[in-house]
PDB file of N, CA and C in Angstrom:
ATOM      1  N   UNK A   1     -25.223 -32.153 -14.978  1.00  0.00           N
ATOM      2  CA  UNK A   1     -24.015 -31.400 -14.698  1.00  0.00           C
ATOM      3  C   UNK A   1     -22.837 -32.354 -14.818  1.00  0.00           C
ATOM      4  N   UNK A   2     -21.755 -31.702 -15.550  1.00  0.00           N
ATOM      5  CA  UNK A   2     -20.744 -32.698 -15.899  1.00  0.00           C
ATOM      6  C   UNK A   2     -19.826 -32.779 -14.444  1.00  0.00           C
ATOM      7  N   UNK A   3     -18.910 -33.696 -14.405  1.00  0.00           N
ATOM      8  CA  UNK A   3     -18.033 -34.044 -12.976  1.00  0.00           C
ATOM      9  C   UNK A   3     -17.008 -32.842 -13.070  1.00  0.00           C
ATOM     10  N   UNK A   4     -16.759 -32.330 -14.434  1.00  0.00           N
ATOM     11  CA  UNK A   4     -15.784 -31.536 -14.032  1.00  0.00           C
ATOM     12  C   UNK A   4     -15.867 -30.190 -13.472  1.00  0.00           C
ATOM     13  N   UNK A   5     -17.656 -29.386 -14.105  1.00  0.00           N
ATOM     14  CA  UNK A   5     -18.063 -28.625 -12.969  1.00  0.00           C
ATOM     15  C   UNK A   5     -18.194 -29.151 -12.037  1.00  0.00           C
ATOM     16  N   UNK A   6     -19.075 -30.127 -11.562  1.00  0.00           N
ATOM     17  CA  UNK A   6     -19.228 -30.727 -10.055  1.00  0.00           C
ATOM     18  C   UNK A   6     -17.748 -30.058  -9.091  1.00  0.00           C
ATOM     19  N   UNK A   7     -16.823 -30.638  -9.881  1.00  0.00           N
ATOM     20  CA  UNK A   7     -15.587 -30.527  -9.112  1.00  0.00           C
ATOM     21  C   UNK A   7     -15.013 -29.233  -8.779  1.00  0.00           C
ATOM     22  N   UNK A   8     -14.853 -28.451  -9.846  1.00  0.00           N
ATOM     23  CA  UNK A   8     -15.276 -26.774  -9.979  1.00  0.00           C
ATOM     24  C   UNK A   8     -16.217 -26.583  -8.297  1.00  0.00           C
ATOM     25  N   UNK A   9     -16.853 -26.432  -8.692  1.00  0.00           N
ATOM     26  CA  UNK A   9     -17.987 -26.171  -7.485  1.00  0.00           C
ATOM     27  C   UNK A   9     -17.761 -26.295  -6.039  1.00  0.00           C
ATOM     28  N   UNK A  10     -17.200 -27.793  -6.034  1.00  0.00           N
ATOM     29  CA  UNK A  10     -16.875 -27.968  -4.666  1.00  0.00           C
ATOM     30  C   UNK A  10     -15.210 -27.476  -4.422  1.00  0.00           C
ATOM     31  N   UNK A  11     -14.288 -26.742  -5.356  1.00  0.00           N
ATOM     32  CA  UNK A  11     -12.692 -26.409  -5.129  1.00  0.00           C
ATOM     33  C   UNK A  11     -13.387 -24.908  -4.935  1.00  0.00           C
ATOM     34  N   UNK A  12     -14.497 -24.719  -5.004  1.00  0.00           N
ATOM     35  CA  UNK A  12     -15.100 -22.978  -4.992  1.00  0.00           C
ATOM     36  C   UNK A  12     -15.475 -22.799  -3.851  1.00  0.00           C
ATOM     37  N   UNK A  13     -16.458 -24.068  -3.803  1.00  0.00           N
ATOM     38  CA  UNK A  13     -16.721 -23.778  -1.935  1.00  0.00           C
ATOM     39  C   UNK A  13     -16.104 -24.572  -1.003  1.00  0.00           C
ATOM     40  N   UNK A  14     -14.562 -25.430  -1.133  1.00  0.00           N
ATOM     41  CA  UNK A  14     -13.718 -25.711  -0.402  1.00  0.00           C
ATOM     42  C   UNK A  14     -12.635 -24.395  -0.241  1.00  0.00           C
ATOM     43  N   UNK A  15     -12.690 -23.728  -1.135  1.00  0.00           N
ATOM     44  CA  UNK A  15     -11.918 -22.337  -0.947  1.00  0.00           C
ATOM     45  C   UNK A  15     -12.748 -21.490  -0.066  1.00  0.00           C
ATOM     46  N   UNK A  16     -13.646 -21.423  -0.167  1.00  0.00           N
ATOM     47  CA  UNK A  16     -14.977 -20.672   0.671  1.00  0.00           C
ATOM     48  C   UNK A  16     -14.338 -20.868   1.885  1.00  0.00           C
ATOM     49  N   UNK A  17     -14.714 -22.200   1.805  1.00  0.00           N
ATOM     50  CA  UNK A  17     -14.483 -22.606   3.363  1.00  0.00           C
ATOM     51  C   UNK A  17     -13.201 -22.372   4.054  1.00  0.00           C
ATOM     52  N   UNK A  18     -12.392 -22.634   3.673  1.00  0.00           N
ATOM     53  CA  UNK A  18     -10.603 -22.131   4.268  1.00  0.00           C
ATOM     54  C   UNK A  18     -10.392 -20.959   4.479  1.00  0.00           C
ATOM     55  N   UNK A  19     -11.057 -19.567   3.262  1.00  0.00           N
ATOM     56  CA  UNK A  19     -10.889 -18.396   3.455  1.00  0.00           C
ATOM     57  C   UNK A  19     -11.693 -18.109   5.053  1.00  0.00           C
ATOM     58  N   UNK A  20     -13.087 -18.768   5.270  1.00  0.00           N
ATOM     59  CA  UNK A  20     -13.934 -18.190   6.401  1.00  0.00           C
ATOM     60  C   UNK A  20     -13.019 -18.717   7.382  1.00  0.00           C
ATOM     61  N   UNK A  21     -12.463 -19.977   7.662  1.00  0.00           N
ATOM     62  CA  UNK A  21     -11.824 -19.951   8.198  1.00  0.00           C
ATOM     63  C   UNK A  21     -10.597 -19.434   8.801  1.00  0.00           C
ATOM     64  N   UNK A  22      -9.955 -18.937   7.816  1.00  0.00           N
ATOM     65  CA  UNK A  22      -8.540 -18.318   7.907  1.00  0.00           C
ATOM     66  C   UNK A  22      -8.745 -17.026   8.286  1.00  0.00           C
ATOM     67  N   UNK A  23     -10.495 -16.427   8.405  1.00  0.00           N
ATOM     68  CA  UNK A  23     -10.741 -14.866   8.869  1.00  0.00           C
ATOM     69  C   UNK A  23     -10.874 -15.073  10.235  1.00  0.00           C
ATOM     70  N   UNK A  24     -11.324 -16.406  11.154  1.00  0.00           N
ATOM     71  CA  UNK A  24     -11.452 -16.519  11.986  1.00  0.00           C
ATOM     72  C   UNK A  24      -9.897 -16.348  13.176  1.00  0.00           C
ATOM     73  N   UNK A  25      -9.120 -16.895  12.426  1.00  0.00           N
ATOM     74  CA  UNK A  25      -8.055 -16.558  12.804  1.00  0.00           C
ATOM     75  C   UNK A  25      -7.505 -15.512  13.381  1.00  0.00           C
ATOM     76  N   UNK A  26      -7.850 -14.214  13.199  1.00  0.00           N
ATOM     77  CA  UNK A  26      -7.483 -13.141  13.464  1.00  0.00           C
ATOM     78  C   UNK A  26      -6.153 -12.383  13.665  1.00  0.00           C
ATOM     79  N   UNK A  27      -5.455 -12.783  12.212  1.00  0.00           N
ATOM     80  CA  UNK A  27      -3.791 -12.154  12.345  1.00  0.00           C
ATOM     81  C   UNK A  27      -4.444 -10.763  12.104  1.00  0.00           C
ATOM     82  N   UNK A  28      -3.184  -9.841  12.730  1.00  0.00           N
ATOM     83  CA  UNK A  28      -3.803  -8.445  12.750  1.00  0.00           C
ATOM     84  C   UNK A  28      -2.184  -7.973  12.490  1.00  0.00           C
ATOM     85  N   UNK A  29      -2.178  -6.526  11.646  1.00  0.00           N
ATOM     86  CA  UNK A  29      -0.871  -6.271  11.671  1.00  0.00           C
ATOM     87  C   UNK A  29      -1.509  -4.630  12.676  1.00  0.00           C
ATOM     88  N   UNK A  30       0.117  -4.714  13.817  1.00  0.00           N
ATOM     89  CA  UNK A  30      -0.166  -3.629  14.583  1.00  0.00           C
ATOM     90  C   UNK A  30       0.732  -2.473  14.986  1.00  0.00           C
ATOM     91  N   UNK A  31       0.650  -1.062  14.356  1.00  0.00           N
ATOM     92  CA  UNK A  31       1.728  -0.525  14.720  1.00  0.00           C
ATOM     93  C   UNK A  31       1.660   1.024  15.648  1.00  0.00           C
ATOM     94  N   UNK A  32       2.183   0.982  16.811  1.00  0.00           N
ATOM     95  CA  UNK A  32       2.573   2.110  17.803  1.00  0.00           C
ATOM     96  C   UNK A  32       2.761   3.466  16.407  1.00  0.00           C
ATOM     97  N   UNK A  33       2.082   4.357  16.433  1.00  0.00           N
ATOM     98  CA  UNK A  33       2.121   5.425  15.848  1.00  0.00           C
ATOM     99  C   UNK A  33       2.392   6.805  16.714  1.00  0.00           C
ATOM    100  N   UNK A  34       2.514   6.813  17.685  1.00  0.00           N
ATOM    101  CA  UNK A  34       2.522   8.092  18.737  1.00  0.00           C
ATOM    102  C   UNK A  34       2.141   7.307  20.259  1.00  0.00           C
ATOM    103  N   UNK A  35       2.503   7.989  21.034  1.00  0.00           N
ATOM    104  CA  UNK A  35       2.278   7.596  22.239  1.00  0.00           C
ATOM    105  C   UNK A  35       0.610   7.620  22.490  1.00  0.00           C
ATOM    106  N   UNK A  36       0.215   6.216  22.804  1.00  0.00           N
ATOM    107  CA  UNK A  36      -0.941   6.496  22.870  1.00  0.00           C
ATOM    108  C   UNK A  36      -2.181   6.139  22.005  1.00  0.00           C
ATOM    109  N   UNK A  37      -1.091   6.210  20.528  1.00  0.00           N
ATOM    110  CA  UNK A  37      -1.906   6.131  19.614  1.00  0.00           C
ATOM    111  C   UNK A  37      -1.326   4.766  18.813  1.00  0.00           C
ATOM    112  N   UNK A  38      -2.588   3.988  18.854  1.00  0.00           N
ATOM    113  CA  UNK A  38      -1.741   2.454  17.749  1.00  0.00           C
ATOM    114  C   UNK A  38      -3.195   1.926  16.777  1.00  0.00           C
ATOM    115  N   UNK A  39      -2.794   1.969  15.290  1.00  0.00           N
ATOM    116  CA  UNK A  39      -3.217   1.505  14.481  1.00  0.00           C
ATOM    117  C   UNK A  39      -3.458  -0.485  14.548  1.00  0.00           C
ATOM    118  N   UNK A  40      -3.919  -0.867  13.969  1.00  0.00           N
ATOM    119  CA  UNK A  40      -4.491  -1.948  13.855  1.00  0.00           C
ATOM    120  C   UNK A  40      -5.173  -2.688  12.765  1.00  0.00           C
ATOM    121  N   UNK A  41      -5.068  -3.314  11.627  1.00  0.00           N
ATOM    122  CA  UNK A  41      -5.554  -3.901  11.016  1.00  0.00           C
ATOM    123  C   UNK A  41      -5.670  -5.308  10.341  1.00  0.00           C
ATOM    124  N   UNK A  42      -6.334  -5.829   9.707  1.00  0.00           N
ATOM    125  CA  UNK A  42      -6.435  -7.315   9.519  1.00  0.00           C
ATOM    126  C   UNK A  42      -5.069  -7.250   8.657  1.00  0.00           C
ATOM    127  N   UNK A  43      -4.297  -8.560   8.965  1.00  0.00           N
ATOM    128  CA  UNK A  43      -3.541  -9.180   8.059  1.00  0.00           C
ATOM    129  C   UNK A  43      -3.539  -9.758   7.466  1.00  0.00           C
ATOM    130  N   UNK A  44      -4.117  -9.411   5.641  1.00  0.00           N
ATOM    131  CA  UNK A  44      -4.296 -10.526   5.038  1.00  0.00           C
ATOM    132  C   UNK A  44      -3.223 -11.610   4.097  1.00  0.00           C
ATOM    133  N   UNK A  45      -1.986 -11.180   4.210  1.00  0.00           N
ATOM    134  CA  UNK A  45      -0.882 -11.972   3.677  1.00  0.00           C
ATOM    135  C   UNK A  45       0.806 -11.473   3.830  1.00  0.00           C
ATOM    136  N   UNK A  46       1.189 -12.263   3.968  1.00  0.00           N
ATOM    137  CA  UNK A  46       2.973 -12.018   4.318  1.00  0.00           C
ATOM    138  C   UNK A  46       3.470 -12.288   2.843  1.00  0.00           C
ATOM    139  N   UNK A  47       3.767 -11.383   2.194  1.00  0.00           N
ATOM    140  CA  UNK A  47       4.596 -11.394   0.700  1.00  0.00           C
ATOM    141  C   UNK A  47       6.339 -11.859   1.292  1.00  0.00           C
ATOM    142  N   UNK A  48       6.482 -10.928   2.292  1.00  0.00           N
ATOM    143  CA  UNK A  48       8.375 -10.971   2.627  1.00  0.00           C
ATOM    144  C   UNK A  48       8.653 -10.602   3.747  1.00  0.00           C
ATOM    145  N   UNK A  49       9.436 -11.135   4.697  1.00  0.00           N
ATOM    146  CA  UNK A  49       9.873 -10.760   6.180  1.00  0.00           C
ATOM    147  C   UNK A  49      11.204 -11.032   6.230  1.00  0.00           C
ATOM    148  N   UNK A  50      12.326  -9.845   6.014  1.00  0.00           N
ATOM    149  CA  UNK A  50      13.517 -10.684   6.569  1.00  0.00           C
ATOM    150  C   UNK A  50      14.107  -9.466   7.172  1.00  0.00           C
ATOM    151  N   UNK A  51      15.508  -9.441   7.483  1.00  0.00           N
ATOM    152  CA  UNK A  51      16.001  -8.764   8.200  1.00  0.00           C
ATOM    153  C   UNK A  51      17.021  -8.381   7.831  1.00  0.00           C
ATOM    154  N   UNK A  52      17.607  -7.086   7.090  1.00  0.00           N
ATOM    155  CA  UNK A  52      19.102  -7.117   6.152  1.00  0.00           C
ATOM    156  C   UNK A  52      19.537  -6.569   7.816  1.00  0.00           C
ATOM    157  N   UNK A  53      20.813  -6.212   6.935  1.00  0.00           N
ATOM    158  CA  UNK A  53      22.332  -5.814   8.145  1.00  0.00           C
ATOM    159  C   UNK A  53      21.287  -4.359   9.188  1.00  0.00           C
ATOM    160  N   UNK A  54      20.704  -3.481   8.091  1.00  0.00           N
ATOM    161  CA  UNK A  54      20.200  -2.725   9.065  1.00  0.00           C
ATOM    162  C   UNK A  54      18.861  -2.618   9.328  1.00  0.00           C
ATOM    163  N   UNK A  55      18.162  -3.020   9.428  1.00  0.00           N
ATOM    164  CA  UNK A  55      16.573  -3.110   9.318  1.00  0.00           C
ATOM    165  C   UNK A  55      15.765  -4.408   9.053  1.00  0.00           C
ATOM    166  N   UNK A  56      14.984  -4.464   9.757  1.00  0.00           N
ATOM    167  CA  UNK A  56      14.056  -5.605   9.769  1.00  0.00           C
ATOM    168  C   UNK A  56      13.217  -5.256   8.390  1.00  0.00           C
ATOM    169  N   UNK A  57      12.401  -5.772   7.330  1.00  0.00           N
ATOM    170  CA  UNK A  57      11.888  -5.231   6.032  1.00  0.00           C
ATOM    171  C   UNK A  57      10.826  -6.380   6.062  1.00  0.00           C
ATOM    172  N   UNK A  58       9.322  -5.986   5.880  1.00  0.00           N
ATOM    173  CA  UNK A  58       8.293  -6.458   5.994  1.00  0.00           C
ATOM    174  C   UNK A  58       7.729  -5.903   4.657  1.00  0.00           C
ATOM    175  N   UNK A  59       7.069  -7.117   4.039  1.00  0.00           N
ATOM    176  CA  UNK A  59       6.181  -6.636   2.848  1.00  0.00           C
ATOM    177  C   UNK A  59       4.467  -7.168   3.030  1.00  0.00           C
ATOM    178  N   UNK A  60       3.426  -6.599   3.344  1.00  0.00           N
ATOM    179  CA  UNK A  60       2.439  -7.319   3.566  1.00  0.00           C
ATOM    180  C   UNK A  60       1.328  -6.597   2.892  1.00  0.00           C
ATOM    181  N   UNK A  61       0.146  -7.135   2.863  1.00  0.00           N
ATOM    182  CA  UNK A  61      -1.473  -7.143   2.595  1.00  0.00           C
ATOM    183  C   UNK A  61      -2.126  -7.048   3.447  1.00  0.00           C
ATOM    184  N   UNK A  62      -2.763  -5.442   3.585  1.00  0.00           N
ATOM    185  CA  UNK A  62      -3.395  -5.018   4.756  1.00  0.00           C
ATOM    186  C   UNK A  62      -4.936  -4.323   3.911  1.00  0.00           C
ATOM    187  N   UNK A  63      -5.880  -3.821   4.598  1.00  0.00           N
ATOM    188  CA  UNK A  63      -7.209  -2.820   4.288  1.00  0.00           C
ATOM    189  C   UNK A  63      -6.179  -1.887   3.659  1.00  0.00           C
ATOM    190  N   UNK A  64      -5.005  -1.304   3.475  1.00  0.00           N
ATOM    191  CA  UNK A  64      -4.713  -0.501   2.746  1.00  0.00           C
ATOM    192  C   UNK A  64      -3.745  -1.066   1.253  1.00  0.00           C
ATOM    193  N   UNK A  65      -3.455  -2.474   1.223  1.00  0.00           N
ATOM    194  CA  UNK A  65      -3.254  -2.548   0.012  1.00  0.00           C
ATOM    195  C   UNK A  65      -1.671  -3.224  -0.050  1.00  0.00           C
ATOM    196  N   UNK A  66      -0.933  -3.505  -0.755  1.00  0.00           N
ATOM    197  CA  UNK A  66       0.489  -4.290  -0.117  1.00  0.00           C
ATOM    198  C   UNK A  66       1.255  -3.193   0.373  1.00  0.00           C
ATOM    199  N   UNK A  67       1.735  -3.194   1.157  1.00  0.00           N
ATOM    200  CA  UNK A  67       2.383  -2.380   2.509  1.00  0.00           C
ATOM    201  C   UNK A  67       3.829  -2.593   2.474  1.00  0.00           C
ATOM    202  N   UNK A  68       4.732  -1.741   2.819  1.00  0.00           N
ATOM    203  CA  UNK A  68       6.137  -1.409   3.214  1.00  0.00           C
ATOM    204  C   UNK A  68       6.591  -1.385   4.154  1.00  0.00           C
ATOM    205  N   UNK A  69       7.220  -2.376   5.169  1.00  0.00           N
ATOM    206  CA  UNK A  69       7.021  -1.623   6.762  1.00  0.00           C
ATOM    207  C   UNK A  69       7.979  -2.266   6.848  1.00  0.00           C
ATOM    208  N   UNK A  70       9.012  -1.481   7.372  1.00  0.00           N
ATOM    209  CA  UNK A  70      11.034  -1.569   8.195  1.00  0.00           C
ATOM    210  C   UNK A  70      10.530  -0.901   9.629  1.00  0.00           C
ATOM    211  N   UNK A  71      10.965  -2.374  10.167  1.00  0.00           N
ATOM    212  CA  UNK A  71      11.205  -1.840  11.842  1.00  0.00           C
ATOM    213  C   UNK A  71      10.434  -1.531  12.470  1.00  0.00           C
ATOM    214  N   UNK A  72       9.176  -1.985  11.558  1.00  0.00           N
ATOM    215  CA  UNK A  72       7.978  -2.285  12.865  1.00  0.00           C
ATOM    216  C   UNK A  72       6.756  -0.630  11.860  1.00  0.00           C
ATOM    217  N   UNK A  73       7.486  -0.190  11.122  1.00  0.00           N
ATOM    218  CA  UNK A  73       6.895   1.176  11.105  1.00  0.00           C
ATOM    219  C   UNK A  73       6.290   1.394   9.435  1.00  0.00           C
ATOM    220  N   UNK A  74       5.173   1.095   8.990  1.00  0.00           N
ATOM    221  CA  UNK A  74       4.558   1.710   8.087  1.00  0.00           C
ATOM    222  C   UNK A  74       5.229   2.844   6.587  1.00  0.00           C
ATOM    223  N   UNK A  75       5.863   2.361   5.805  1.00  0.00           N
ATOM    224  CA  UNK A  75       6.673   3.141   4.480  1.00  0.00           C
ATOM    225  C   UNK A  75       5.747   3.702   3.704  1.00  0.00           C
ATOM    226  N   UNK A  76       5.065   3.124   3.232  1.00  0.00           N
ATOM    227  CA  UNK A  76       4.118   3.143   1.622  1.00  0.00           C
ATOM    228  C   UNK A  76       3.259   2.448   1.515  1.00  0.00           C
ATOM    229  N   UNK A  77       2.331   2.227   1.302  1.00  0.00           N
ATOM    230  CA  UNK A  77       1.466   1.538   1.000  1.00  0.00           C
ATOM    231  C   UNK A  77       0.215   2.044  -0.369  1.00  0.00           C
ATOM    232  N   UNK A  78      -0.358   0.594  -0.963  1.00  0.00           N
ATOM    233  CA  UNK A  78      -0.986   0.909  -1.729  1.00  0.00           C
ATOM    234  C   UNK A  78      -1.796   1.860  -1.980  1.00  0.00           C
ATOM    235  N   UNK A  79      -2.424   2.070  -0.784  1.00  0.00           N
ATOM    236  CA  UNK A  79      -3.743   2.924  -0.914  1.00  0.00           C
ATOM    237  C   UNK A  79      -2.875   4.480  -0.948  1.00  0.00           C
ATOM    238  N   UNK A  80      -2.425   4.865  -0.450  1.00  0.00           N
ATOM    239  CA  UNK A  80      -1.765   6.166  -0.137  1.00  0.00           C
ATOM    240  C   UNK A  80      -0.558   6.484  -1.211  1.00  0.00           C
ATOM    241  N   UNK A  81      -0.453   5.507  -2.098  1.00  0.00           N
ATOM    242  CA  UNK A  81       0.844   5.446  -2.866  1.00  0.00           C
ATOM    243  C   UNK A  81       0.905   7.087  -3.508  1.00  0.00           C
ATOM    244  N   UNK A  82      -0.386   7.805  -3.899  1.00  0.00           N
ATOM    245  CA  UNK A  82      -0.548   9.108  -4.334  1.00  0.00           C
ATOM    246  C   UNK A  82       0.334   9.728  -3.726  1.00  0.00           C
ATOM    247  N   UNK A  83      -0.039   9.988  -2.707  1.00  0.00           N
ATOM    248  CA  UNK A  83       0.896  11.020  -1.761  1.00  0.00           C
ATOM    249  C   UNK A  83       1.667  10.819  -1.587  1.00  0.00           C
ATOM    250  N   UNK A  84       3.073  10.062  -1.811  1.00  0.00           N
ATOM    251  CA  UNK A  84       4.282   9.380  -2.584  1.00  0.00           C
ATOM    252  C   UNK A  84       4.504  10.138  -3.415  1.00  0.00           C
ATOM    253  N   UNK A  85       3.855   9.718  -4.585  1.00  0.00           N
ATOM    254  CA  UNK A  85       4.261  10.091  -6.018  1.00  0.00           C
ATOM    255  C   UNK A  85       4.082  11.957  -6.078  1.00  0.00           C
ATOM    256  N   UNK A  86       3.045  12.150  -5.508  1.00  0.00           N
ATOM    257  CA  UNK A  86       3.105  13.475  -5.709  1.00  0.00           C
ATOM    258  C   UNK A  86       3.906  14.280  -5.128  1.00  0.00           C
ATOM    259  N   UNK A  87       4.269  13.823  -4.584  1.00  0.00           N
ATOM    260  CA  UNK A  87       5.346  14.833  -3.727  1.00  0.00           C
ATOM    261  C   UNK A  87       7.158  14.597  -4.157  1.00  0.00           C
ATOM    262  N   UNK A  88       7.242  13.170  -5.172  1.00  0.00           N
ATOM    263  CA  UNK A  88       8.069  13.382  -5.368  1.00  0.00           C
ATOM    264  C   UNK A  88       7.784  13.979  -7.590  1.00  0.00           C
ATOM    265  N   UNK A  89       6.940  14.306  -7.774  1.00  0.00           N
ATOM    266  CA  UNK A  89       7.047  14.665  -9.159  1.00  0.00           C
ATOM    267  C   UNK A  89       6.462  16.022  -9.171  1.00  0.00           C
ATOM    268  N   UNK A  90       5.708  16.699  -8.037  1.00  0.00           N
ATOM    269  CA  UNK A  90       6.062  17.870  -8.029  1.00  0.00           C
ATOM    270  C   UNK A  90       6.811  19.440  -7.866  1.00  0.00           C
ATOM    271  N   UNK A  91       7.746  18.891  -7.120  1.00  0.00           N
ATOM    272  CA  UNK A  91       8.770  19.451  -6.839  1.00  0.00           C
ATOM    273  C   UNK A  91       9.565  19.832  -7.971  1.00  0.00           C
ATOM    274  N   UNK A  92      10.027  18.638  -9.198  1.00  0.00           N
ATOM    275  CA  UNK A  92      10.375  18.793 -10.038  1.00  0.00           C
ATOM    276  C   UNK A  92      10.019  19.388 -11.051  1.00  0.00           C
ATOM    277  N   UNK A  93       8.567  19.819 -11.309  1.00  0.00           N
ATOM    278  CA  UNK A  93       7.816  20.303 -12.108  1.00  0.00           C
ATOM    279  C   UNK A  93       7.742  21.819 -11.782  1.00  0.00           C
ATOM    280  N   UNK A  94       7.827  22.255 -10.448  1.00  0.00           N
ATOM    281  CA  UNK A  94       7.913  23.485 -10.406  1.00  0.00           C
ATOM    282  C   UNK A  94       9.174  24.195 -10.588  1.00  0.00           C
ATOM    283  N   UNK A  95      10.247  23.329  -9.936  1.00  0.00           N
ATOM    284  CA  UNK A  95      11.632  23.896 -10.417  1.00  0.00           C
ATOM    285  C   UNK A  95      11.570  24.428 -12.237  1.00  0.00           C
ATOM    286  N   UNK A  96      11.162  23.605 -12.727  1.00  0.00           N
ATOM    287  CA  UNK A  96      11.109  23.347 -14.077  1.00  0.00           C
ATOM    288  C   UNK A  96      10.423  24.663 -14.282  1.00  0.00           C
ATOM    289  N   UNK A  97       9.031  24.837 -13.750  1.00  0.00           N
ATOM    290  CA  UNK A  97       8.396  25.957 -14.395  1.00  0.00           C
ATOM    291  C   UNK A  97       9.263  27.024 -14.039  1.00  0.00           C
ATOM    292  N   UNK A  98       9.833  27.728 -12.761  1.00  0.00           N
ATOM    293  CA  UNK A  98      10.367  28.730 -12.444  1.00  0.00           C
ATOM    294  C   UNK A  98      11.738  28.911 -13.078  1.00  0.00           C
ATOM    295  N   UNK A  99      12.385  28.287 -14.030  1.00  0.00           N
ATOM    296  CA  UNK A  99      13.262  27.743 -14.644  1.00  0.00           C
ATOM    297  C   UNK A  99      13.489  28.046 -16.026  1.00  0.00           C
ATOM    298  N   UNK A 100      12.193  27.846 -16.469  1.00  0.00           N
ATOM    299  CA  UNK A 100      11.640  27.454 -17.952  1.00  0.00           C
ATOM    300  C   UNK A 100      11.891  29.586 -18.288  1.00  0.00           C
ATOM    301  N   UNK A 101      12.139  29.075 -19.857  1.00  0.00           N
ATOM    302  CA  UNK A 101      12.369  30.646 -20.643  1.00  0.00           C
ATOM    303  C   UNK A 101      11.243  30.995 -20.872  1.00  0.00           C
ATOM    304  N   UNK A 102      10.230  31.534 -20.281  1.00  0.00           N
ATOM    305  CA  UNK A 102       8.930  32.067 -20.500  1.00  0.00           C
ATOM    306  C   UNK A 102       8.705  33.578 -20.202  1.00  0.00           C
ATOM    307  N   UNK A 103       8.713  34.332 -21.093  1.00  0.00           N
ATOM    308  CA  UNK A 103       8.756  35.626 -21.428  1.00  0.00           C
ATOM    309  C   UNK A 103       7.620  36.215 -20.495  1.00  0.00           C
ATOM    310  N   UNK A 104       6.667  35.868 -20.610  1.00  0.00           N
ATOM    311  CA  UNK A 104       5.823  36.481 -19.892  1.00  0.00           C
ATOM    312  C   UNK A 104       4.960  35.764 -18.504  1.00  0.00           C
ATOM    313  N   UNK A 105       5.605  34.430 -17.936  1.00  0.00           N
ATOM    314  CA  UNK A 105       5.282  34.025 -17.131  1.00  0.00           C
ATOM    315  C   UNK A 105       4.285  33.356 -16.921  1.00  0.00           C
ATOM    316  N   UNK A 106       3.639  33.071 -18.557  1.00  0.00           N
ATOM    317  CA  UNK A 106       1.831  32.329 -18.185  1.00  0.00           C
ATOM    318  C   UNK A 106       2.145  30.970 -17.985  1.00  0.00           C
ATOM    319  N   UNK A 107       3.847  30.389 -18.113  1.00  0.00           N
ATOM    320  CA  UNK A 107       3.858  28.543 -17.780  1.00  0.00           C
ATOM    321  C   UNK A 107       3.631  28.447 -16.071  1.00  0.00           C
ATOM    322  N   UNK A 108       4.489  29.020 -15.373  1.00  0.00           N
ATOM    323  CA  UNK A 108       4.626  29.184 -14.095  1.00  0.00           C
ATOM    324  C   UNK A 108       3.074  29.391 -13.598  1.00  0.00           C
ATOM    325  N   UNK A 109       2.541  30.602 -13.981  1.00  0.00           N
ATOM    326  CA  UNK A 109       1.205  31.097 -13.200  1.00  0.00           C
ATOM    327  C   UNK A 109      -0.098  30.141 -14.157  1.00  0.00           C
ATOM    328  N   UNK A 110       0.299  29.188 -14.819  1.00  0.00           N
ATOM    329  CA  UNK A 110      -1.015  28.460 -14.777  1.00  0.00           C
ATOM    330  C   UNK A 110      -0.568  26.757 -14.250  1.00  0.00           C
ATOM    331  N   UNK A 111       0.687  27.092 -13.869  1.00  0.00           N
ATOM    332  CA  UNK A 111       0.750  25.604 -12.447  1.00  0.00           C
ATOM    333  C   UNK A 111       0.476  26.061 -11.388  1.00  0.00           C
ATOM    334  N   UNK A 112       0.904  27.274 -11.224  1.00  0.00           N
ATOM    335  CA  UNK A 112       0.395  27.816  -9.576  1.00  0.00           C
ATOM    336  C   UNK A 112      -0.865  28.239  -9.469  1.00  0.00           C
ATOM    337  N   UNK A 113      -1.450  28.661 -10.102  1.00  0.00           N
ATOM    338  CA  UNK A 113      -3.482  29.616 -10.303  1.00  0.00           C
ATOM    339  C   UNK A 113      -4.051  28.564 -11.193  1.00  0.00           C
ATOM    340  N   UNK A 114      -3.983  27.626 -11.837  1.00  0.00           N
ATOM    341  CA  UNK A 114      -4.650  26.491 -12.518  1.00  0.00           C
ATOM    342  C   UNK A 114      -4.891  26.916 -13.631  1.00  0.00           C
TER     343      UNK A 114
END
């Protein structure tokens, strides 16, 4: 085995090792959702934390994916980004159909009945 895998090998399992370590750690990002009710999950990285004139603005890496969170409170996040998008490109699509010059109505009733 040449030195430069050798070396390979051990920057693979010196990374090993820092990551197990750095799980031991236990940063957790945590946010009050309802009285009563508080979410919790591992924190796996701080992208951005600062604070403009009105809002504190957090960018992080959570079980759901890089995250949006002003003021302590959860925006967007990766995993959920769907339900985002869909809600803002359907709205527009139906205006559009109910809109649209369609004589007999089959654009509209095959966005609404499939």
């Amino acid at each position: 085995m040449s030195s430069s895998n050798n070396h390979q090998e051990n920057g693979v399992n010196k990374e090993s090792a820092i990551e197990a370590e750095r799980a031991k750690c236990g940063f957790l990002f945590t946010e009050d959702v309802a009285p009563g009710l508080k979410i919790e999950v591992d924190l796996k990285r701080i992208f951005c934390s600062t604070q403009s004139q009105y809002q504190k603005i957090d960018v992080i890496e959570t079980y759901f994916g890089k995250t949006l969170v002003t003021d302590g409170k959860t925006q967007s996040a990766e995993f959920d980004e769907f339900v985002y998008h869909e809600s803002l490109v359907h709205p527009p699509m139906l205006t559009s159909a109910i809109l649209s010059n369609d004589p007999d109505g089959s654009f509209p009733r095959s966005v609404f009945i499939g």
